[in-house]
PDB file of N, CA and C in Angstrom:
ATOM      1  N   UNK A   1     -20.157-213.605 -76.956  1.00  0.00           N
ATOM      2  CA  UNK A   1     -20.209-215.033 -76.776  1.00  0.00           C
ATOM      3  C   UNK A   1     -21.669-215.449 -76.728  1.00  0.00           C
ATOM      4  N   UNK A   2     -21.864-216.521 -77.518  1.00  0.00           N
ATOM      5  CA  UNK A   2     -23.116-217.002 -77.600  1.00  0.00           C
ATOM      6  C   UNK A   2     -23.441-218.283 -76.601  1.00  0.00           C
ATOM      7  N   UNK A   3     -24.222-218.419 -75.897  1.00  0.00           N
ATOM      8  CA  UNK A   3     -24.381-220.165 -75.436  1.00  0.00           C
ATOM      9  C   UNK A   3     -25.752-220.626 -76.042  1.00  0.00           C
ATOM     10  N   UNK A   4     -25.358-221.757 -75.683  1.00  0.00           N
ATOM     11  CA  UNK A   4     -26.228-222.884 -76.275  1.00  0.00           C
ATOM     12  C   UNK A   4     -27.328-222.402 -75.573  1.00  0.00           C
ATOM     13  N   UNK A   5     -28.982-222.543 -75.954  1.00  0.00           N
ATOM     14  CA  UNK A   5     -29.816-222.927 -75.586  1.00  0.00           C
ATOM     15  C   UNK A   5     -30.134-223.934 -74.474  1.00  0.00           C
ATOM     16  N   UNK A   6     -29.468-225.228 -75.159  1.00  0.00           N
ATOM     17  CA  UNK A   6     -29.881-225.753 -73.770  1.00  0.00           C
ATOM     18  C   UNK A   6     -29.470-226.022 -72.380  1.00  0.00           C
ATOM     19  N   UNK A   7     -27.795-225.084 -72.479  1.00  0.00           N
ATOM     20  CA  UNK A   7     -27.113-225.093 -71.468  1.00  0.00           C
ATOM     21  C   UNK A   7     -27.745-224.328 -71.028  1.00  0.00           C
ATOM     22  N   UNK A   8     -27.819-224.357 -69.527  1.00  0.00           N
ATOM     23  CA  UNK A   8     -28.399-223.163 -68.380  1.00  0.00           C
ATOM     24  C   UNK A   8     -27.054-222.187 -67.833  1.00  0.00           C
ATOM     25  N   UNK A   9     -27.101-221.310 -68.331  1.00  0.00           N
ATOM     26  CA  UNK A   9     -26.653-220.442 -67.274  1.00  0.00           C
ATOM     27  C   UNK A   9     -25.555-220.352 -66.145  1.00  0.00           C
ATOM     28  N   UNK A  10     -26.239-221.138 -65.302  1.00  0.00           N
ATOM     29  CA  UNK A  10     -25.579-221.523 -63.848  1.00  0.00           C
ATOM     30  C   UNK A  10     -24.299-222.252 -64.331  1.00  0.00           C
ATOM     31  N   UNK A  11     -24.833-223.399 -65.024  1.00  0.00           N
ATOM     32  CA  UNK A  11     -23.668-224.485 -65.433  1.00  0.00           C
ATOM     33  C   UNK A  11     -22.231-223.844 -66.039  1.00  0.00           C
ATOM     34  N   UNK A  12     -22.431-222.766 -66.970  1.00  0.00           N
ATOM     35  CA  UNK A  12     -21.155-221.961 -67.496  1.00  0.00           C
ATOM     36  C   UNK A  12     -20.681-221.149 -66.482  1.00  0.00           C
ATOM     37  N   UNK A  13     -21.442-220.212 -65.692  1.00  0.00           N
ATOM     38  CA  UNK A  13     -20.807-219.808 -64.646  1.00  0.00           C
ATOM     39  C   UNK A  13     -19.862-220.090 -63.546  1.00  0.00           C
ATOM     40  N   UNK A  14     -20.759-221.760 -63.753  1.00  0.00           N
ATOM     41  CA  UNK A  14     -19.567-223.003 -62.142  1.00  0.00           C
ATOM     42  C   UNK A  14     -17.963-222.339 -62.762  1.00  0.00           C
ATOM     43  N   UNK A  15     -17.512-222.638 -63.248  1.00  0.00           N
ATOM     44  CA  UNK A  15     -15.902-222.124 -63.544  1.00  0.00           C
ATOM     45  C   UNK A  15     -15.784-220.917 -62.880  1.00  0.00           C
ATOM     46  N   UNK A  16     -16.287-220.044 -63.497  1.00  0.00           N
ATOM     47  CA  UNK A  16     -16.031-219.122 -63.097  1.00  0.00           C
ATOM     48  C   UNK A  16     -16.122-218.338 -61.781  1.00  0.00           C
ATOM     49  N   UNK A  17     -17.260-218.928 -61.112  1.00  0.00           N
ATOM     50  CA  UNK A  17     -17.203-219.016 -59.430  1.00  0.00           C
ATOM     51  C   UNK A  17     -15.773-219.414 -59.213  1.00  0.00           C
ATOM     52  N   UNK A  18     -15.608-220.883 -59.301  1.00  0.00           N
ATOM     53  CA  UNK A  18     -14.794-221.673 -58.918  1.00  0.00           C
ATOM     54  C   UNK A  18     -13.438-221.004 -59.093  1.00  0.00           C
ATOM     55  N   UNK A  19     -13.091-220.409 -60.269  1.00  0.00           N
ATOM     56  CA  UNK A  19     -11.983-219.349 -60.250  1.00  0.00           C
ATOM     57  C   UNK A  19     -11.269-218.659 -59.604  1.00  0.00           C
ATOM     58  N   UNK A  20     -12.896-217.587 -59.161  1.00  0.00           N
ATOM     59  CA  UNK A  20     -13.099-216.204 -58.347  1.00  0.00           C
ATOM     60  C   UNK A  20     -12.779-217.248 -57.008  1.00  0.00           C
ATOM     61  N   UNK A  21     -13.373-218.015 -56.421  1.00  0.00           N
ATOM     62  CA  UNK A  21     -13.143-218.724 -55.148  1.00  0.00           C
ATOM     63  C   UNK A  21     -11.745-218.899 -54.888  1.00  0.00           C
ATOM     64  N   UNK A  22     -10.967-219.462 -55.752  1.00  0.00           N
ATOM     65  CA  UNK A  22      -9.298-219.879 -55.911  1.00  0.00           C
ATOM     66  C   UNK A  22      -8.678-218.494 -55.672  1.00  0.00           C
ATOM     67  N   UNK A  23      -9.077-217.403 -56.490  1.00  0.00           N
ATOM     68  CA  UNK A  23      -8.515-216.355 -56.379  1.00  0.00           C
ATOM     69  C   UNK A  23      -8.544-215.642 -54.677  1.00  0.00           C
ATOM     70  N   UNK A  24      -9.851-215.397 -54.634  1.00  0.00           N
ATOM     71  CA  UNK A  24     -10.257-215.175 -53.110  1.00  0.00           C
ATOM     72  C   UNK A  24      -9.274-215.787 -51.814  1.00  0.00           C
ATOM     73  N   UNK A  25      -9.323-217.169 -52.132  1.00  0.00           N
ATOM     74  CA  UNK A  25      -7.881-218.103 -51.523  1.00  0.00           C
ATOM     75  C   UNK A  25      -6.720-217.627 -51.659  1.00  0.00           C
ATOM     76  N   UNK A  26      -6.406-217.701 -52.532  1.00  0.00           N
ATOM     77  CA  UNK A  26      -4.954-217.388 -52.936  1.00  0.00           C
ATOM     78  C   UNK A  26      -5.209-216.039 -52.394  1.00  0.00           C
ATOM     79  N   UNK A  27      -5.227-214.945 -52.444  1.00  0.00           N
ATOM     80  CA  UNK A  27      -5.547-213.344 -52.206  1.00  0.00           C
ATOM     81  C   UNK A  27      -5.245-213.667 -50.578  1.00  0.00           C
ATOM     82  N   UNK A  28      -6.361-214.443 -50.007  1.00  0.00           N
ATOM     83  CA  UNK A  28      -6.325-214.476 -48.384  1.00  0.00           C
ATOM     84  C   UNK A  28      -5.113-215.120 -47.887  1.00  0.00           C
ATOM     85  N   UNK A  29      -4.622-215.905 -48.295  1.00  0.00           N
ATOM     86  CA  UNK A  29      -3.604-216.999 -47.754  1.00  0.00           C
ATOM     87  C   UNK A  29      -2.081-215.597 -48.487  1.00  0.00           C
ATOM     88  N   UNK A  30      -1.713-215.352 -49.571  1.00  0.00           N
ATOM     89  CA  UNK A  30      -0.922-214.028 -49.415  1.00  0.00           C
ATOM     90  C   UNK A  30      -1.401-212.779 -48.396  1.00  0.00           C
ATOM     91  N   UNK A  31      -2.066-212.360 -48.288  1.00  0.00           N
ATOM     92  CA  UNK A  31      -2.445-211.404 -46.974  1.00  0.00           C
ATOM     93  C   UNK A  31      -1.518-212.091 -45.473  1.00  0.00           C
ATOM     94  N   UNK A  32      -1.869-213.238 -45.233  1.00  0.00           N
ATOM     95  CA  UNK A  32      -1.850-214.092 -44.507  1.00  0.00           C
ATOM     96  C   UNK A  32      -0.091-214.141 -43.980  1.00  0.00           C
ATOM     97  N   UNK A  33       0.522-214.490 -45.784  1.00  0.00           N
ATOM     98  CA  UNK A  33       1.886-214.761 -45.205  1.00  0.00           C
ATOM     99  C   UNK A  33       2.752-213.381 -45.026  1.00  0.00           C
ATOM    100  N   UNK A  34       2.330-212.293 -45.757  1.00  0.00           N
ATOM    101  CA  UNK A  34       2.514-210.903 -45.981  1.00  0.00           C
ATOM    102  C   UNK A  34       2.478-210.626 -44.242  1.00  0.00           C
ATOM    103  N   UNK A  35       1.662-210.530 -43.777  1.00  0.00           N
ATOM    104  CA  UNK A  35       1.329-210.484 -42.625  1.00  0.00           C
ATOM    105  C   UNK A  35       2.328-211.133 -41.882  1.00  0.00           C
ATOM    106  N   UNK A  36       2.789-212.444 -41.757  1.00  0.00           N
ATOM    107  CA  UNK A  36       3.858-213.057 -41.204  1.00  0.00           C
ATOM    108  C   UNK A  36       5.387-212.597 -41.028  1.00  0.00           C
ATOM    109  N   UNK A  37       5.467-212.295 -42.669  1.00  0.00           N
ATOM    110  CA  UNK A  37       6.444-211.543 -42.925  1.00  0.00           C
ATOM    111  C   UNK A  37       7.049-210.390 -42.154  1.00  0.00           C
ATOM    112  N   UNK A  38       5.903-209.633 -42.303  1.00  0.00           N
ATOM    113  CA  UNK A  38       6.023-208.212 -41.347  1.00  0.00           C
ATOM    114  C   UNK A  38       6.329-208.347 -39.977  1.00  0.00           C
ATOM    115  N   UNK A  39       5.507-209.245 -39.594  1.00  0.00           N
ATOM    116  CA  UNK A  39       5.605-209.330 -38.067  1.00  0.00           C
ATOM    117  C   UNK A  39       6.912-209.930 -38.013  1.00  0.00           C
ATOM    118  N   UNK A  40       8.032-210.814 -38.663  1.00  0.00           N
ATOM    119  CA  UNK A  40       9.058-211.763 -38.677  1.00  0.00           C
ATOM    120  C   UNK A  40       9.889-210.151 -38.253  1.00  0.00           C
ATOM    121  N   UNK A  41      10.136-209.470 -39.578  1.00  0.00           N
ATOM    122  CA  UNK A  41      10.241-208.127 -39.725  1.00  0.00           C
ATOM    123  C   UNK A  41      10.793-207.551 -38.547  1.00  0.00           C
ATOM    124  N   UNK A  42       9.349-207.386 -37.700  1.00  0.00           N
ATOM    125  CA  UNK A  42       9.369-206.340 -36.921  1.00  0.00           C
ATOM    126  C   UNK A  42       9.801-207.169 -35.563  1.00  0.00           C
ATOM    127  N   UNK A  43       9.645-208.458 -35.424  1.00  0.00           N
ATOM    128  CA  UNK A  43      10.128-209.140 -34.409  1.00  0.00           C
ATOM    129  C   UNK A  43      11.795-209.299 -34.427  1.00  0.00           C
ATOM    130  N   UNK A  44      12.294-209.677 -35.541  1.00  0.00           N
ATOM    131  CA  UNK A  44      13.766-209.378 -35.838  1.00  0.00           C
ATOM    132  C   UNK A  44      14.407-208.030 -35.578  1.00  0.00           C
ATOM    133  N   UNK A  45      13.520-206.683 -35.264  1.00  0.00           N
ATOM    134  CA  UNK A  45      14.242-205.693 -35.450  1.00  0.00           C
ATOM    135  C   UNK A  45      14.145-205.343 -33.772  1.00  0.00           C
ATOM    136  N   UNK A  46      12.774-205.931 -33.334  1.00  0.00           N
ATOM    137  CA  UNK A  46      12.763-205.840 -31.593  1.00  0.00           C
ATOM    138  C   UNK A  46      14.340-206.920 -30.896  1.00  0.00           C
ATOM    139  N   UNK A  47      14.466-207.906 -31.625  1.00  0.00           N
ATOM    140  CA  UNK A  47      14.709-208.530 -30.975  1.00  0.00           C
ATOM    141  C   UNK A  47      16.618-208.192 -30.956  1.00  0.00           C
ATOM    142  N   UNK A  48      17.279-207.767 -31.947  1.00  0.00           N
ATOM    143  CA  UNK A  48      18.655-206.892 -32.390  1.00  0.00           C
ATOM    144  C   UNK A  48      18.782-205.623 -31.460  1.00  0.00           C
ATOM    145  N   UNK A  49      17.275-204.703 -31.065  1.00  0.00           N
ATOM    146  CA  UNK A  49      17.468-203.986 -29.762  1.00  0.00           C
ATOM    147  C   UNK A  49      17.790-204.507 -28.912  1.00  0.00           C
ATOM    148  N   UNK A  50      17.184-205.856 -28.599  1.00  0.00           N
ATOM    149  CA  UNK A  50      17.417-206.565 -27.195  1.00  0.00           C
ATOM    150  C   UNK A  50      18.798-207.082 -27.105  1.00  0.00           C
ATOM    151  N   UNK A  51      19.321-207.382 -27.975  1.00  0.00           N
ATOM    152  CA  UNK A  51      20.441-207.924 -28.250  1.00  0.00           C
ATOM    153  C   UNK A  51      21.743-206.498 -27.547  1.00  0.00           C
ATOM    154  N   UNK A  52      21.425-205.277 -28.409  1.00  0.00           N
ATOM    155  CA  UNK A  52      22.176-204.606 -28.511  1.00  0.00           C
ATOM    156  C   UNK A  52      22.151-203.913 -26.858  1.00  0.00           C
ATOM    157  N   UNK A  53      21.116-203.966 -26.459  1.00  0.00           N
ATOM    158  CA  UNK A  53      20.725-203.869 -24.702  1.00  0.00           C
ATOM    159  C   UNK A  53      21.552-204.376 -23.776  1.00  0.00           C
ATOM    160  N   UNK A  54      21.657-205.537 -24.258  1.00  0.00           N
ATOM    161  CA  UNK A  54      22.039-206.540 -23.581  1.00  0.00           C
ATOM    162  C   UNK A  54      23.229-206.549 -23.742  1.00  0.00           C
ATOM    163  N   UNK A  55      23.964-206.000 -24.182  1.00  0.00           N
ATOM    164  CA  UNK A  55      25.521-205.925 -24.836  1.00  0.00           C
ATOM    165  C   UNK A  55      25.706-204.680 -23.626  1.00  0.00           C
ATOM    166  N   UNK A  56      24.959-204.050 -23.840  1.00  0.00           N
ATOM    167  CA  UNK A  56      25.288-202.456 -22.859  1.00  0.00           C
ATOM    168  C   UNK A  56      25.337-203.075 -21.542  1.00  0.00           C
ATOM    169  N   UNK A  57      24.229-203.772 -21.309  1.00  0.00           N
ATOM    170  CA  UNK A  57      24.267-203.440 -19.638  1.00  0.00           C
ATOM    171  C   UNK A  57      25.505-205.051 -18.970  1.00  0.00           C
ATOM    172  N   UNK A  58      25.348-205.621 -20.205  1.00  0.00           N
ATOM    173  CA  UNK A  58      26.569-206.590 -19.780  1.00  0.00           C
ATOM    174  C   UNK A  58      28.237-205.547 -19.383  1.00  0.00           C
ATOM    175  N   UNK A  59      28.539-204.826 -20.715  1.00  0.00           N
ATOM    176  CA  UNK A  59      29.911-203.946 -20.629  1.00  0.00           C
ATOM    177  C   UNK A  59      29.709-203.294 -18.970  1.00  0.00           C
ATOM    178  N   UNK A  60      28.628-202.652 -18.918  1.00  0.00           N
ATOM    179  CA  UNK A  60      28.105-201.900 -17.560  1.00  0.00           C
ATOM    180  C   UNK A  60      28.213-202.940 -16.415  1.00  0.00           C
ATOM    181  N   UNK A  61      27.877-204.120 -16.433  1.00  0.00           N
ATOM    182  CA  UNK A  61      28.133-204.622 -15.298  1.00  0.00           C
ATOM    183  C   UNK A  61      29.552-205.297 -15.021  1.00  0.00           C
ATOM    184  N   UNK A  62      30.202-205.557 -16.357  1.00  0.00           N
ATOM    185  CA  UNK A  62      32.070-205.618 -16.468  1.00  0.00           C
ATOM    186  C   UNK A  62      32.220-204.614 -15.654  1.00  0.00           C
ATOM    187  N   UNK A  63      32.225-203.336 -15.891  1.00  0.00           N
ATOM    188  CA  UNK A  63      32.733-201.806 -15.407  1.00  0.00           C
ATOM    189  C   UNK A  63      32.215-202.092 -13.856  1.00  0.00           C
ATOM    190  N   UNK A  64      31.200-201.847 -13.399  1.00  0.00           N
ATOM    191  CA  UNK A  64      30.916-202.150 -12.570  1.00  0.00           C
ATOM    192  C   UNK A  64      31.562-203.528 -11.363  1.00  0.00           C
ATOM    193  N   UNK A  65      31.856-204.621 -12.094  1.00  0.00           N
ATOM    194  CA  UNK A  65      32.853-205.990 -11.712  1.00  0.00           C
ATOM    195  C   UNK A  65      33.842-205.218 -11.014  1.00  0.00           C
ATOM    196  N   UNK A  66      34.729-204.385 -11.855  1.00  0.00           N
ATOM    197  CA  UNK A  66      36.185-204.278 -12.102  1.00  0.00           C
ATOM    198  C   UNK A  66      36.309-203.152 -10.739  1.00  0.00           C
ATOM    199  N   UNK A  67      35.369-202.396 -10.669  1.00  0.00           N
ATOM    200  CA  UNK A  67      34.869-200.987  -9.757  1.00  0.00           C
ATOM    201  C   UNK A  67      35.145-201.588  -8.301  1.00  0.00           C
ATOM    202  N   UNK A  68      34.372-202.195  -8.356  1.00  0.00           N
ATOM    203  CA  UNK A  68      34.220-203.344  -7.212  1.00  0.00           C
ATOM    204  C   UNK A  68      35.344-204.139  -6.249  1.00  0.00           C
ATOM    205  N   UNK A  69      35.765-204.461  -7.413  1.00  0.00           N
ATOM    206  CA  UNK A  69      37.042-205.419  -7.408  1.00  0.00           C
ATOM    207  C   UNK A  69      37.833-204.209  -6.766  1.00  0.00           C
ATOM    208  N   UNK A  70      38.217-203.390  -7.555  1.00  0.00           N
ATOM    209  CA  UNK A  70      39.635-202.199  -7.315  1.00  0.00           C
ATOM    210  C   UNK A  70      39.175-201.527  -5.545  1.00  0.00           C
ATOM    211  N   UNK A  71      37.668-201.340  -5.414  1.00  0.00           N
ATOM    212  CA  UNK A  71      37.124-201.082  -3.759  1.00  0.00           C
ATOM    213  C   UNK A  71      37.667-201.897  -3.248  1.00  0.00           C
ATOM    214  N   UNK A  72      37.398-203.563  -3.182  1.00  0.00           N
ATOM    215  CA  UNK A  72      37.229-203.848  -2.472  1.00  0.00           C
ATOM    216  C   UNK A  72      39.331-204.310  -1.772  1.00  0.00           C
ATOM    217  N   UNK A  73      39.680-204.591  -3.131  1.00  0.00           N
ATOM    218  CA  UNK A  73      40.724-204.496  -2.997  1.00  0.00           C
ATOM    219  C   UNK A  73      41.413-202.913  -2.388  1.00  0.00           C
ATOM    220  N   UNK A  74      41.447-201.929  -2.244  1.00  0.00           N
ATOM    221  CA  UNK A  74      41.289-201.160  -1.355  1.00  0.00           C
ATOM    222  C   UNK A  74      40.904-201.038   0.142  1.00  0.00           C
ATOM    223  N   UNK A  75      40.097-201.531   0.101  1.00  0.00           N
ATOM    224  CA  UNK A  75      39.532-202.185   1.791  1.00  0.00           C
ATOM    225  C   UNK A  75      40.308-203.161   2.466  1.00  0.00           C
ATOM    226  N   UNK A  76      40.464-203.807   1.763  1.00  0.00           N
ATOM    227  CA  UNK A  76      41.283-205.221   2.350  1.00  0.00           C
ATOM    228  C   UNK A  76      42.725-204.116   2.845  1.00  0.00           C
ATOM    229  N   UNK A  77      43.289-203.389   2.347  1.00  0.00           N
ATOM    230  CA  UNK A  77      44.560-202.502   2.325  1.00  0.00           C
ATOM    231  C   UNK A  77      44.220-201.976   3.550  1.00  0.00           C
ATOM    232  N   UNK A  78      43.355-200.696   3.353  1.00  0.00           N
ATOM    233  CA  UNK A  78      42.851-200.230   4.447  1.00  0.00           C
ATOM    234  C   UNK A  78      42.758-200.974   5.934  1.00  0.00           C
ATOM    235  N   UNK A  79      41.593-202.444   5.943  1.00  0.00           N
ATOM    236  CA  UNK A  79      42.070-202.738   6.873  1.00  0.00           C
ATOM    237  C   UNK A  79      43.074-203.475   7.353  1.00  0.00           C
ATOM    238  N   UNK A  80      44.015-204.070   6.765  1.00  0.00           N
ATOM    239  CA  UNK A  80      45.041-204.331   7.271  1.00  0.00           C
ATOM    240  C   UNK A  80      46.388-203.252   7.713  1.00  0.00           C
ATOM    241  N   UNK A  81      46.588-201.714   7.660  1.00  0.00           N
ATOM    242  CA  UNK A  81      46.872-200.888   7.923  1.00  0.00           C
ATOM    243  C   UNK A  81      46.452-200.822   9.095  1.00  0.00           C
ATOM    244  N   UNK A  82      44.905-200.432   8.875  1.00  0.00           N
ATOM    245  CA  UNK A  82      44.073-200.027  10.502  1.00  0.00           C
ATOM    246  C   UNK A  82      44.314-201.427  11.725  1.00  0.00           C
ATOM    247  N   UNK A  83      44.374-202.903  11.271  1.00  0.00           N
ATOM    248  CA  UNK A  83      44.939-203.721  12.150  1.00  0.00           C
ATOM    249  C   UNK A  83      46.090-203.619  12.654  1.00  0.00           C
ATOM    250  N   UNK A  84      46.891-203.317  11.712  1.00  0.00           N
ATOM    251  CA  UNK A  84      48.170-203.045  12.041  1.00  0.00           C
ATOM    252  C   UNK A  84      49.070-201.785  13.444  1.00  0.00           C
ATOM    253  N   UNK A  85      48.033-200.735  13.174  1.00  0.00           N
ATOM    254  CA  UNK A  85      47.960-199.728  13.703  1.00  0.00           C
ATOM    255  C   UNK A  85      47.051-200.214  15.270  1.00  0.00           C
ATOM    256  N   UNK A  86      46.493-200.913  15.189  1.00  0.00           N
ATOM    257  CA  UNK A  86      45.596-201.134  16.400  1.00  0.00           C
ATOM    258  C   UNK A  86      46.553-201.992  17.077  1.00  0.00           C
ATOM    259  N   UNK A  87      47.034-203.023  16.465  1.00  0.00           N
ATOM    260  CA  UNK A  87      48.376-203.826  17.439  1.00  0.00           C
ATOM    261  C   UNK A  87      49.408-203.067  17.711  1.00  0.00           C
ATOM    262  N   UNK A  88      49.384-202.057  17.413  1.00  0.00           N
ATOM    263  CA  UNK A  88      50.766-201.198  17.724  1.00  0.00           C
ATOM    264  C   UNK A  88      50.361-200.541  18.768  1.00  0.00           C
ATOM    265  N   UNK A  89      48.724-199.865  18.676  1.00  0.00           N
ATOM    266  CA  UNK A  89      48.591-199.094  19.978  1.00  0.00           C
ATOM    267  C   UNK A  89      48.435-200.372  20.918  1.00  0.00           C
ATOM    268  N   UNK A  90      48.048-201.681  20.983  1.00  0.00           N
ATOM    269  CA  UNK A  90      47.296-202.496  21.944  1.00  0.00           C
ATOM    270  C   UNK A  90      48.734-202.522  22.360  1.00  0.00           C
ATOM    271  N   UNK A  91      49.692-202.763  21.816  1.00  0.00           N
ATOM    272  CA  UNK A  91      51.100-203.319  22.770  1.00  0.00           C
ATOM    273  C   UNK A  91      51.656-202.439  23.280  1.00  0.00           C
ATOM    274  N   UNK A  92      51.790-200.792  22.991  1.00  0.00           N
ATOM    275  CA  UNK A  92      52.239-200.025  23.628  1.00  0.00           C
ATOM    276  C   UNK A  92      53.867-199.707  22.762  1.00  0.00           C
ATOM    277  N   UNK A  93      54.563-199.050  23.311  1.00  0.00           N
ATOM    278  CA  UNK A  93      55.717-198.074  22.445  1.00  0.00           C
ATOM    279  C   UNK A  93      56.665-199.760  22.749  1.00  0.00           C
ATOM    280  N   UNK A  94      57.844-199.581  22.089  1.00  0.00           N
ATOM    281  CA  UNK A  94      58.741-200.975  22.258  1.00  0.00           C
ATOM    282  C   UNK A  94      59.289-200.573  23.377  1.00  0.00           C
ATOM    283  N   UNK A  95      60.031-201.769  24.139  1.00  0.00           N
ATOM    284  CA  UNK A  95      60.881-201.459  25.174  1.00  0.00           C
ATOM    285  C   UNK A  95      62.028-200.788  25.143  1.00  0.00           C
ATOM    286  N   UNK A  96      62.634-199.940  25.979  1.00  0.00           N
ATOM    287  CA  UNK A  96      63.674-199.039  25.825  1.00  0.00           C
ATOM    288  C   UNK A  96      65.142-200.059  26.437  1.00  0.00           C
ATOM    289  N   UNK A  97      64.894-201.349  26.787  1.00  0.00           N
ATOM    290  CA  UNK A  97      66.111-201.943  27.117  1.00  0.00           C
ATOM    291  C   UNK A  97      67.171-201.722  25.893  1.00  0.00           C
ATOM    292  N   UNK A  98      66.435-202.139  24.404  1.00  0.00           N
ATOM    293  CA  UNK A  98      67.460-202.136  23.312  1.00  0.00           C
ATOM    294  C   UNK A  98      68.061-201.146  23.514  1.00  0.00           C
ATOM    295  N   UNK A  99      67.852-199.826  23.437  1.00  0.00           N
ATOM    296  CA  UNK A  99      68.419-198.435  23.253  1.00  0.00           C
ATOM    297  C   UNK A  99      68.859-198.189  24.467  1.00  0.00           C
ATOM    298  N   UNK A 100      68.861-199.018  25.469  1.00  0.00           N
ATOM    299  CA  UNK A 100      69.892-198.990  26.864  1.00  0.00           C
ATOM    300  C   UNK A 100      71.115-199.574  26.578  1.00  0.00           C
ATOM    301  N   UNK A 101      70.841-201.036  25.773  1.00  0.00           N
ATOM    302  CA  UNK A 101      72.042-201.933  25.532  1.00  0.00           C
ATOM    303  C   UNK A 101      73.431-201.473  24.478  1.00  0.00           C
ATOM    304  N   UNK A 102      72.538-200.638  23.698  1.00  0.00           N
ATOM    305  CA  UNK A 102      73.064-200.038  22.992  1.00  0.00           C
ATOM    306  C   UNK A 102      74.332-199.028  22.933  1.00  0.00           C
ATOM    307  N   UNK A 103      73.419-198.106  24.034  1.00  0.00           N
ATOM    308  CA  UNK A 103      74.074-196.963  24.450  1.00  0.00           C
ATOM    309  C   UNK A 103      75.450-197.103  25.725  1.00  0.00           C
ATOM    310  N   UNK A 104      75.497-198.501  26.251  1.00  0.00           N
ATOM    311  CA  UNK A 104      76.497-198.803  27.246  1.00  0.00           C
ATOM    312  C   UNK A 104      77.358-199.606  26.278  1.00  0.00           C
ATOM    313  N   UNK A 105      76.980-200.186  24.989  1.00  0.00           N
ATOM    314  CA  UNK A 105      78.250-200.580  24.309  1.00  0.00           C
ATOM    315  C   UNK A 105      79.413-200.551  24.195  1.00  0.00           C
ATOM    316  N   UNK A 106      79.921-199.055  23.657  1.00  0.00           N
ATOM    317  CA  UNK A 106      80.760-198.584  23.032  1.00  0.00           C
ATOM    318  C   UNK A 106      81.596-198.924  23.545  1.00  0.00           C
TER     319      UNK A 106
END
């Protein structure tokens, strides 16, 4: 390629800066969203652990609910047995009149 004489130099080059500059842009601003991407990526794949975490220790604390529940319901049994048993000793054996009245029936 030949240039003119009286063009300078610099002046044919402006494009071609100006090019390389666009390119440079464009180059940085893809890095940029590339970069976004990845991190979207890797934030989506943290965040499906958390998910899947969270699924566990929910079932675990169902199990745990139900555990609870079946104790405590147990207890309540328990002590109403053990009340039961404590009014029986607090009152003492039944009276033997019935099994007097009984026995002079016949």
């Amino acid at each position: 390629m030949t240039f003119p004489s009286e063009t300078p130099p610099a002046e044919l080059l402006a494009p071609l800066r100006d090019t390389l500059r666009w390119v440079d842009t464009v180059q940085h601003h893809v890095t940029a969203v590339r970069s976004v991407l990845y991190e979207h990526e890797r934030l989506q794949r943290e965040t499906d652990a958390v998910k899947q975490e969270n699924e566990r220790l929910r079932a675990e604390a169902d199990r745990a609910r139900k555990e609870l529940e079946h104790i405590d319901a147990q207890l309540a049994r328990a002590i109403t047995i053990a009340n039961d048993l404590f009014a029986r000793i607090q009152h003492g054996p039944a009276p033997r009149e019935a099994e007097g009245s009984r026995a002079a029936a016949p």
